[in-house]
N, C-alpha and C. Protein backbone atom coordinates (compact mmCIF):
# COMPACT_ATOMS: atom_id res chain seq x y z
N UNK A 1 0.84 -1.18 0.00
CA UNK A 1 0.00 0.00 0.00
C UNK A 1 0.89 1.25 0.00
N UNK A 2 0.04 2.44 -1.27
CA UNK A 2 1.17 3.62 -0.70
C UNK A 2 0.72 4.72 0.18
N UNK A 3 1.50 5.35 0.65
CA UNK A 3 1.05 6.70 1.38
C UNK A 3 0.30 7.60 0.78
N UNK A 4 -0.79 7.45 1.09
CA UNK A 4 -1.71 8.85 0.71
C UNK A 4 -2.36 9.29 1.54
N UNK A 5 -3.44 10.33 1.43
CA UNK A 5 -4.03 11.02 2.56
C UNK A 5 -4.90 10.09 3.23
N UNK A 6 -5.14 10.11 4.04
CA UNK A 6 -5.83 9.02 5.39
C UNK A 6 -5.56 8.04 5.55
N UNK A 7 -4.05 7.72 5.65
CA UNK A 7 -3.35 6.37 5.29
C UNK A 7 -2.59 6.77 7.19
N UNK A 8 -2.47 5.88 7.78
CA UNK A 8 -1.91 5.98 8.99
C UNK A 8 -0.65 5.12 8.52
N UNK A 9 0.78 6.18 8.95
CA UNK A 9 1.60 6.01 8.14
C UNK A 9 3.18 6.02 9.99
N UNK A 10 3.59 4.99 9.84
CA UNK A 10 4.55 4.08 11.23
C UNK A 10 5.96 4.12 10.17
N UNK A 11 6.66 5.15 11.36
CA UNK A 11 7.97 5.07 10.82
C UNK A 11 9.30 5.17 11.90
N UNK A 12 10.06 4.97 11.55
CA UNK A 12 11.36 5.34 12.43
C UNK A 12 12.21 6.44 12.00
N UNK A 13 12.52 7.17 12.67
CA UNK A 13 13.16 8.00 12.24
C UNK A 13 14.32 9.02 12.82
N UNK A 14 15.47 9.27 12.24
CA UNK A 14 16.62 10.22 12.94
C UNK A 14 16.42 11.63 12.62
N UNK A 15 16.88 12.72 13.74
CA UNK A 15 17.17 13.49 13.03
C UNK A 15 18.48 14.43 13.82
N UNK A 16 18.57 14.95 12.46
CA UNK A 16 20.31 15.69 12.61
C UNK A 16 20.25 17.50 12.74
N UNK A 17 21.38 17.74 13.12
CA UNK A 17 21.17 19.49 12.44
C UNK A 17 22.20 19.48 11.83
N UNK A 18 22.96 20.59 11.30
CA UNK A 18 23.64 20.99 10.47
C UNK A 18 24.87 20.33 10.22
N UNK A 19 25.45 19.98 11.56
CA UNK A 19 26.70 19.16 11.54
C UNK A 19 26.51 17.52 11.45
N UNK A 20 25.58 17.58 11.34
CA UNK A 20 25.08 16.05 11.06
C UNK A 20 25.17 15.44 12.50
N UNK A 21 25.12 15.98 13.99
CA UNK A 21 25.08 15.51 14.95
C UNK A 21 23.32 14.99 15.02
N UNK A 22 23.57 13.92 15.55
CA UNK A 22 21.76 13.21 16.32
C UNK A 22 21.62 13.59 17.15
N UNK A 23 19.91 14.63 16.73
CA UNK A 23 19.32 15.33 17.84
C UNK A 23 18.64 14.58 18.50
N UNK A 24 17.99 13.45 17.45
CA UNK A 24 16.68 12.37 18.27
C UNK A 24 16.47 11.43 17.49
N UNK A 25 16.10 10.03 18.08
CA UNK A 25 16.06 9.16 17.15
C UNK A 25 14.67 8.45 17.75
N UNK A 26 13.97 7.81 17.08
CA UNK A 26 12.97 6.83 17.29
C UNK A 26 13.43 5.53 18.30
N UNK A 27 13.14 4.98 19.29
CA UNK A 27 13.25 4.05 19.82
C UNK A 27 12.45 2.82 19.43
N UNK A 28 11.31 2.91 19.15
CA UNK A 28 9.71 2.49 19.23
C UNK A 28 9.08 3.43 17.92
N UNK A 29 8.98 2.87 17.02
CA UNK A 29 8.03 3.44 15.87
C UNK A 29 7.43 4.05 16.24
N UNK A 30 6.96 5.77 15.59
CA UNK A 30 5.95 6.43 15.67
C UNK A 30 4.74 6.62 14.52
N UNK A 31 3.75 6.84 14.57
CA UNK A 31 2.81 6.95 13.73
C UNK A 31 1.84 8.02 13.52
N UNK A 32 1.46 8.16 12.42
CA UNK A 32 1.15 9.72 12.03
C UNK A 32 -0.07 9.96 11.39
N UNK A 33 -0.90 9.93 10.84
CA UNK A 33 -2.13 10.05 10.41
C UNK A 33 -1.64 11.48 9.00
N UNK A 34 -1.58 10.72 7.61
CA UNK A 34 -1.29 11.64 6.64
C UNK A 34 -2.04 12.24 5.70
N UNK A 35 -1.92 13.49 5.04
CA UNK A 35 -2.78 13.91 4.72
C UNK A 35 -3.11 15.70 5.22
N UNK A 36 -2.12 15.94 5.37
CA UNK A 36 -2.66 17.53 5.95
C UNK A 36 -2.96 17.86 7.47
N UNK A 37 -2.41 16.48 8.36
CA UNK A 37 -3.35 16.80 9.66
C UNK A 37 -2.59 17.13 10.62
N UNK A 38 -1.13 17.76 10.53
CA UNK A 38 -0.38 18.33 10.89
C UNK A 38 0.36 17.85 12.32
N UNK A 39 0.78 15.91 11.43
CA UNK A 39 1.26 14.67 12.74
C UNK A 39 2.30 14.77 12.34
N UNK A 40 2.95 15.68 11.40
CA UNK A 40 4.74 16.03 11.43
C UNK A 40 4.83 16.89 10.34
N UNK A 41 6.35 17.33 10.59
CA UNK A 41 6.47 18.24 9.27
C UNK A 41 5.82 18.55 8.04
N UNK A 42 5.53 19.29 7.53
CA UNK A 42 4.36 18.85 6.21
C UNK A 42 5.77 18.93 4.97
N UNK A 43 6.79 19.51 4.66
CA UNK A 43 8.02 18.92 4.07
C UNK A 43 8.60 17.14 4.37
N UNK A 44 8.49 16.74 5.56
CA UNK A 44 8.52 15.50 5.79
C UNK A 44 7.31 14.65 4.66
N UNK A 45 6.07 15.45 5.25
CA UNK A 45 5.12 14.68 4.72
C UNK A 45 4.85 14.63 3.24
N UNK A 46 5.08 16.03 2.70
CA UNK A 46 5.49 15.63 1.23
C UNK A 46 6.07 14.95 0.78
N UNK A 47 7.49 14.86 1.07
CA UNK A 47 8.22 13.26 0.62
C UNK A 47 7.56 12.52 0.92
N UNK A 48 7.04 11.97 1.53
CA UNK A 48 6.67 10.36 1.99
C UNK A 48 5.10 10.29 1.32
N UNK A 49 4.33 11.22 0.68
CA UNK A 49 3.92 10.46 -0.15
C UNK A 49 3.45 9.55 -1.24
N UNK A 50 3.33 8.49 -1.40
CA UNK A 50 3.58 7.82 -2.81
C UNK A 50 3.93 6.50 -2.10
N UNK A 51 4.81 6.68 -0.87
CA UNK A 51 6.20 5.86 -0.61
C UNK A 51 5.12 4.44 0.19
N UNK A 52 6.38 3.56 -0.11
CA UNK A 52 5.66 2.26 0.90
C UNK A 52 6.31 1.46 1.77
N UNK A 53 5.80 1.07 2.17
CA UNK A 53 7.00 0.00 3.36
C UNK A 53 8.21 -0.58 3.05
N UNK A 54 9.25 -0.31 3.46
CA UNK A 54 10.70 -0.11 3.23
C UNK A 54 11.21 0.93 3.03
N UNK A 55 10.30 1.79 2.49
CA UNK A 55 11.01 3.14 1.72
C UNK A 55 11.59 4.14 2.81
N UNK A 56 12.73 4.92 2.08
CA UNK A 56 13.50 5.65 3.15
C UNK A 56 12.83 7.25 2.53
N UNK A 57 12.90 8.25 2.94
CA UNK A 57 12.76 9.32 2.75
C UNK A 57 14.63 10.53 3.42
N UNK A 58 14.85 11.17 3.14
CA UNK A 58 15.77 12.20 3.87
C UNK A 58 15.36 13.66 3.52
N UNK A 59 14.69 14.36 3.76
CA UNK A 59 14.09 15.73 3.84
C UNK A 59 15.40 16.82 4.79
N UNK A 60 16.24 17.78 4.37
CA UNK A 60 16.63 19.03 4.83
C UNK A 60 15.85 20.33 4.96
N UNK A 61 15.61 20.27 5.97
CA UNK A 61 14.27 21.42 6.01
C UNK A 61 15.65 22.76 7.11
N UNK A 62 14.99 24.03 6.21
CA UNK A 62 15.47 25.01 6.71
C UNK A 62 14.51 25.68 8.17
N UNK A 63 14.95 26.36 8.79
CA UNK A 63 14.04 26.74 9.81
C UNK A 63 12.88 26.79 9.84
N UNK A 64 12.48 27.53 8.67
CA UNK A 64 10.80 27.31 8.75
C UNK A 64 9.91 26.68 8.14
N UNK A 65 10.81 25.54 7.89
CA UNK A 65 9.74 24.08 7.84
C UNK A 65 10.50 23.29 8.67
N UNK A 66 10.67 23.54 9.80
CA UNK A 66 10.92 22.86 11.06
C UNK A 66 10.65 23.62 12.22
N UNK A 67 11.37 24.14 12.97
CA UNK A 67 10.66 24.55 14.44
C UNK A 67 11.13 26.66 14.35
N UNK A 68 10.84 26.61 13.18
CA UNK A 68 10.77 27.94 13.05
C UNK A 68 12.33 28.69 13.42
N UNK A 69 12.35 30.12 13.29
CA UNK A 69 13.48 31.01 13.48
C UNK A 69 12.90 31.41 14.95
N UNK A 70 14.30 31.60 15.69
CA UNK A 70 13.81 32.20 17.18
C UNK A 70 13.15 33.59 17.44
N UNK A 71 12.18 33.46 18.16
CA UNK A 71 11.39 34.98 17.88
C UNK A 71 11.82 35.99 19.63
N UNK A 72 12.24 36.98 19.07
CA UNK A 72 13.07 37.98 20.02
C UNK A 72 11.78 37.65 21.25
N UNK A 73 10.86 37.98 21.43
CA UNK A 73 9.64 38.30 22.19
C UNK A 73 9.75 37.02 23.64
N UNK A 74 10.28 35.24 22.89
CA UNK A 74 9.79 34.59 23.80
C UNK A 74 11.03 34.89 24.52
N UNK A 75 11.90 35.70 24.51
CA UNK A 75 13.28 35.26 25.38
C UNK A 75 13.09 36.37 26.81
N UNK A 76 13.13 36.09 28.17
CA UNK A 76 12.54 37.02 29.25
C UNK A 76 14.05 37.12 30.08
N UNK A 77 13.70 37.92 30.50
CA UNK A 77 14.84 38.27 31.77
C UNK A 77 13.98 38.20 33.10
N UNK A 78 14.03 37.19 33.91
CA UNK A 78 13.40 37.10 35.02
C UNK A 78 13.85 37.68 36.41
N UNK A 79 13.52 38.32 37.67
CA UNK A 79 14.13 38.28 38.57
C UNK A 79 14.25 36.94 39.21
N UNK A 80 15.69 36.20 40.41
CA UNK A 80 15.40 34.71 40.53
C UNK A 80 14.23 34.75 41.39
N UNK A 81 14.14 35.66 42.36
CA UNK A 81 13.25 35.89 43.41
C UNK A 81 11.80 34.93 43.28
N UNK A 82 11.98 35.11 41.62
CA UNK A 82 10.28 34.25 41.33
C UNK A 82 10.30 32.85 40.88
N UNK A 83 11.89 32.50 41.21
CA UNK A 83 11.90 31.00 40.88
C UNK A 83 11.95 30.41 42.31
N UNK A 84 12.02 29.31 42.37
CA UNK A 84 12.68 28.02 43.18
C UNK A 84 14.12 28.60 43.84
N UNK A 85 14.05 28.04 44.87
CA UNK A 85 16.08 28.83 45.35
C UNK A 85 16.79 27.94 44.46
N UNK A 86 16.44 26.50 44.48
CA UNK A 86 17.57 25.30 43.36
C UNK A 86 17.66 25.41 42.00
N UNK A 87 16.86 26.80 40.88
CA UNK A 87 16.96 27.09 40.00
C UNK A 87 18.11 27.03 39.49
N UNK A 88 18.23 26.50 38.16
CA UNK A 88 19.68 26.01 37.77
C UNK A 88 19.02 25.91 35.49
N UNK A 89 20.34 26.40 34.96
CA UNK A 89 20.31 26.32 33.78
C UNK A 89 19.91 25.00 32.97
N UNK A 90 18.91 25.20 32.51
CA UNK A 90 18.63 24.23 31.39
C UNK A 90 16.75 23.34 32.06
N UNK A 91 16.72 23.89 33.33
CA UNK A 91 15.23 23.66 33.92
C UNK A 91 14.29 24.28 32.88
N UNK A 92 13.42 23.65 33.44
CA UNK A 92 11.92 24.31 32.31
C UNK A 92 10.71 24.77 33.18
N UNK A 93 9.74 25.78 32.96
CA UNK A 93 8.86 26.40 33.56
C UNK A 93 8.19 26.64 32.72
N UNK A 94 6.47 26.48 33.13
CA UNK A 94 5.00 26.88 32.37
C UNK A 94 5.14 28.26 33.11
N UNK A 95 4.83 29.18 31.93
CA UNK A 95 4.20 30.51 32.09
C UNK A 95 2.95 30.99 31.12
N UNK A 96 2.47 31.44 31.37
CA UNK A 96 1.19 32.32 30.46
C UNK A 96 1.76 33.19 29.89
N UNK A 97 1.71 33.22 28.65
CA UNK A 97 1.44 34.14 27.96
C UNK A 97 0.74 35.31 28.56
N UNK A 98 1.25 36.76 28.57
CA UNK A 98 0.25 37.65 28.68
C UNK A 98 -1.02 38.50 27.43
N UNK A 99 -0.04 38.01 26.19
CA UNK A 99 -1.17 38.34 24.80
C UNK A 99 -2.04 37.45 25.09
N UNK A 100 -1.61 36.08 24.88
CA UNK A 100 -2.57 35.12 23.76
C UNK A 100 -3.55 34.12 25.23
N UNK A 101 -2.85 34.16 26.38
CA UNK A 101 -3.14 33.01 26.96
C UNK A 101 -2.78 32.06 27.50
N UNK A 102 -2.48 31.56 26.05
CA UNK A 102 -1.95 30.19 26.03
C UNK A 102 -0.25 29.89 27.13
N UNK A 103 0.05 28.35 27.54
CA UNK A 103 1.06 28.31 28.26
C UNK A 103 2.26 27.96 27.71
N UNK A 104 2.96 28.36 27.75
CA UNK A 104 4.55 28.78 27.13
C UNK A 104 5.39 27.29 27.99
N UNK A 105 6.21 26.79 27.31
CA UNK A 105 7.73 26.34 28.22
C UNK A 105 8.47 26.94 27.85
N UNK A 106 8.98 27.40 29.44
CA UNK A 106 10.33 28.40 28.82
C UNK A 106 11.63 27.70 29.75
N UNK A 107 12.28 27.15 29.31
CA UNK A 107 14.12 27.06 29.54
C UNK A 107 14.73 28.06 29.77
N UNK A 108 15.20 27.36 31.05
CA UNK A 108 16.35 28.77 31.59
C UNK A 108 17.36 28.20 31.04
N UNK A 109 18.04 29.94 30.17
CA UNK A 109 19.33 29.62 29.42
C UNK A 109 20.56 30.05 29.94
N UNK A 110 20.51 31.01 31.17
CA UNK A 110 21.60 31.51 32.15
C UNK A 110 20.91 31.97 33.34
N UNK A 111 22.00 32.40 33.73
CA UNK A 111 21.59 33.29 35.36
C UNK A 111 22.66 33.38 35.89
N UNK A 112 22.35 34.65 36.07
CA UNK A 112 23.43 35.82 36.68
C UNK A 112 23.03 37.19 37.63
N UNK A 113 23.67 37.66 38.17
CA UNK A 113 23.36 38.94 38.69
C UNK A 113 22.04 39.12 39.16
N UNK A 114 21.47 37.83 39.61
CA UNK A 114 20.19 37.75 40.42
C UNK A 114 18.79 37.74 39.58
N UNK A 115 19.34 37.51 38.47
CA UNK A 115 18.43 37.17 37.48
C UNK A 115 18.25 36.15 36.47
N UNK A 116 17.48 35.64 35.55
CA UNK A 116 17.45 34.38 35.20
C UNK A 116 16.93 34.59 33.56
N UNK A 117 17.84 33.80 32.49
CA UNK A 117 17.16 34.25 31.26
C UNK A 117 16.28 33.44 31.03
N UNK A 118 15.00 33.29 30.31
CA UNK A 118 14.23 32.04 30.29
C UNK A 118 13.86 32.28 28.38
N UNK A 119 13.79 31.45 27.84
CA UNK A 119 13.00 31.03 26.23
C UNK A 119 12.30 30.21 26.31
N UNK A 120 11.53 30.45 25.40
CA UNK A 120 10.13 29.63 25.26
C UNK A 120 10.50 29.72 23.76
N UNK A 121 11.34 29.89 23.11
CA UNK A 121 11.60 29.21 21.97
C UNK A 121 12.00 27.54 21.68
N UNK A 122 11.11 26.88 21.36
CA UNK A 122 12.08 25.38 20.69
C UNK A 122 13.58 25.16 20.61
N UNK A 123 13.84 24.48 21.62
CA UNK A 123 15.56 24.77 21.22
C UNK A 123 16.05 24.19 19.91
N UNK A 124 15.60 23.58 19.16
CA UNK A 124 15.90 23.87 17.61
C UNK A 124 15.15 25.25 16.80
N UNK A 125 15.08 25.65 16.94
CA UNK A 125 14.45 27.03 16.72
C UNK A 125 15.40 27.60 15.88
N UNK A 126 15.87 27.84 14.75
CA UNK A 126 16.52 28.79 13.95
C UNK A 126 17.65 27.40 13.32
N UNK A 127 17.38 26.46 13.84
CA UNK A 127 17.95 25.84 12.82
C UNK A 127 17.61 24.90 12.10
N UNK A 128 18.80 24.33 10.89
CA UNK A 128 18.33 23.39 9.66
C UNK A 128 18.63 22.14 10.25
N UNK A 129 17.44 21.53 9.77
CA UNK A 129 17.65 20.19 10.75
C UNK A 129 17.20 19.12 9.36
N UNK A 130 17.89 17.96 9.26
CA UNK A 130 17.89 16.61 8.63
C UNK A 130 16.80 15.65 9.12
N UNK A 131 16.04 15.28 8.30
CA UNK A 131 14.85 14.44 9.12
C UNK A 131 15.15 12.85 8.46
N UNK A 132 15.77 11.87 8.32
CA UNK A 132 15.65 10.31 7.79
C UNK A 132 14.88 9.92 8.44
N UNK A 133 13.92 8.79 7.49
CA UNK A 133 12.88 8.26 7.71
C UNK A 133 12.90 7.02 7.22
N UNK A 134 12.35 5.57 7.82
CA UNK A 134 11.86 4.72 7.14
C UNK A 134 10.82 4.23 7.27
N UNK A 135 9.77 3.97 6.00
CA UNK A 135 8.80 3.13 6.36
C UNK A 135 8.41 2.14 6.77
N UNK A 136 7.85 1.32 8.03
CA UNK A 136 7.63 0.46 8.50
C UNK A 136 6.55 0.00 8.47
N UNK A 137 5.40 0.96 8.38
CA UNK A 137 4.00 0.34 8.42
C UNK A 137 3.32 1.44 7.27
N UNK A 138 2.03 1.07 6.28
CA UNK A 138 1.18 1.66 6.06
C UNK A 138 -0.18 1.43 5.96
N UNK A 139 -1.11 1.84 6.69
CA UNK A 139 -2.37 1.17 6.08
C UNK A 139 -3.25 2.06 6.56
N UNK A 140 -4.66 2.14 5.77
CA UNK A 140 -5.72 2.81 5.96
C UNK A 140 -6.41 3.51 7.35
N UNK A 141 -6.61 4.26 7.29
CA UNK A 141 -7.02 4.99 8.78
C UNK A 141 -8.22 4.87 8.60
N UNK A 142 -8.79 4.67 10.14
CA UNK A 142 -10.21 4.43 10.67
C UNK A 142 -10.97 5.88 10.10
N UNK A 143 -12.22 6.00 10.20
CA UNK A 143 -13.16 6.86 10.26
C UNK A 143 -13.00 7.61 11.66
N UNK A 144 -13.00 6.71 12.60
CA UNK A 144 -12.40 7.52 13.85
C UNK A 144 -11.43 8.16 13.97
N UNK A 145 -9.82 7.92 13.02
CA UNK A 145 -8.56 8.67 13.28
C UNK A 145 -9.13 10.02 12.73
N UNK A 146 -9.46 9.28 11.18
CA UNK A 146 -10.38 10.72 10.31
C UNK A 146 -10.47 12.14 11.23
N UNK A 147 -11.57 11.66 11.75
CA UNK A 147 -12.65 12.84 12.19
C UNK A 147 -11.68 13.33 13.25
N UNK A 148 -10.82 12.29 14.14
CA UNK A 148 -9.73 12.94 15.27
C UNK A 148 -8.69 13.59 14.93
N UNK A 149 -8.30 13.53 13.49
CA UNK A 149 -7.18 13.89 12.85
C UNK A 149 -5.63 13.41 13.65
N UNK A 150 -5.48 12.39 13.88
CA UNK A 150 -4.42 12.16 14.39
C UNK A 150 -4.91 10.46 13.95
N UNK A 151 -3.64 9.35 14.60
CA UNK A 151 -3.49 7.92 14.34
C UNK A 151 -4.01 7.29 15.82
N UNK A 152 -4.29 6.38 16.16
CA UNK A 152 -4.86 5.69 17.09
C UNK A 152 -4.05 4.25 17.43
N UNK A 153 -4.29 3.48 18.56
CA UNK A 153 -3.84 1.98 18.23
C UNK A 153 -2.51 2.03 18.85
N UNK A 154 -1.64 0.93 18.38
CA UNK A 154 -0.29 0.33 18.95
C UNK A 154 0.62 1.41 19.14
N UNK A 155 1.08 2.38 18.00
CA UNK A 155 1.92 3.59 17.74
C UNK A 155 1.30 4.60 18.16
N UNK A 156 0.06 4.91 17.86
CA UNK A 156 0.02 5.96 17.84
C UNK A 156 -0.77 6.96 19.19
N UNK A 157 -1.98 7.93 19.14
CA UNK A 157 -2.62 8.42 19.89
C UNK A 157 -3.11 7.58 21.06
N UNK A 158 -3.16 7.11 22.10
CA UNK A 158 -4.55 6.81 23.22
C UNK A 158 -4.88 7.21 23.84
N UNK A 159 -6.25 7.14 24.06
CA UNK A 159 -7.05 7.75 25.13
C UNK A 159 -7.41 7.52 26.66
């Protein structure tokens, strides 16, 4: 069977950045529900469709078809006063947004002088990252993944 849209589509996959170092690799197959429903890169997902079990894909996606360019706005200067006393570089913290709402992770990236830098940028954020892929599984998606827009079952989503 090949990959097309509503095809629940199980793969393994590495990926690199620029120096060809491994940022992350698959342990355990993941699975994706294809077709526009935004279960990975949509440059990823362009290659891979057509493709069928065995098939490899390698996609170089520039920043913004991957985790975007870093945006000046999420990066804060905190006083520590409002952390934890054991605050330490590379921890992570939920904050609100004060525009939108929504809750941010932001990584502390230093601290100094009684203050603490925090981003809520993706730490791949501004860069080109290598995605290899292989196909392991393809087959038809339920009416239920459908309407959920995501994959269900062994790999994928549960409830």
């Amino acid at each position: 069977m090949q990959i097309a849209k509503n095809t629940v589509v199980t793969l393994h996959y590495e990926m690199f950045d620029a120096n060809n170092t491994l940022l992350d690799k698959t342990e355990e197959p993941i699975s994706y529900l294809h077709g526009g429903y935004d279960g990975i890169f949509p440059l990823v997902e362009e290659a891979l469709q057509g493709k069928a079990v065995g098939d490899s894909v390698d996609v170089t996606m520039q920043p913004d078809d991957a985790f975007g360019d870093p945006e000046e706005e999420l990066v804060r200067v905190e006083p520590l006063d409002v952390f934890p006393s054991d605050v330490e570089v590379g921890m992570m913290f939920e904050a609100d947004d004060p525009e939108t709402g929504e809750v941010l992770l932001f990584r502390v990236t230093d601290i100094a002088d009684g203050k603490a830098v925090v981003d809520a940028n993706h730490p791949l954020a501004g860069q080109t990252i290598r995605f290899v892929a292989k196909v392991v599984e393809v087959r038809p998606a339920s009416e239920e993944e459908q309407s959920h827009g995501h994959a269900h079952g062994e790999h994928g989503h549960h409830h």
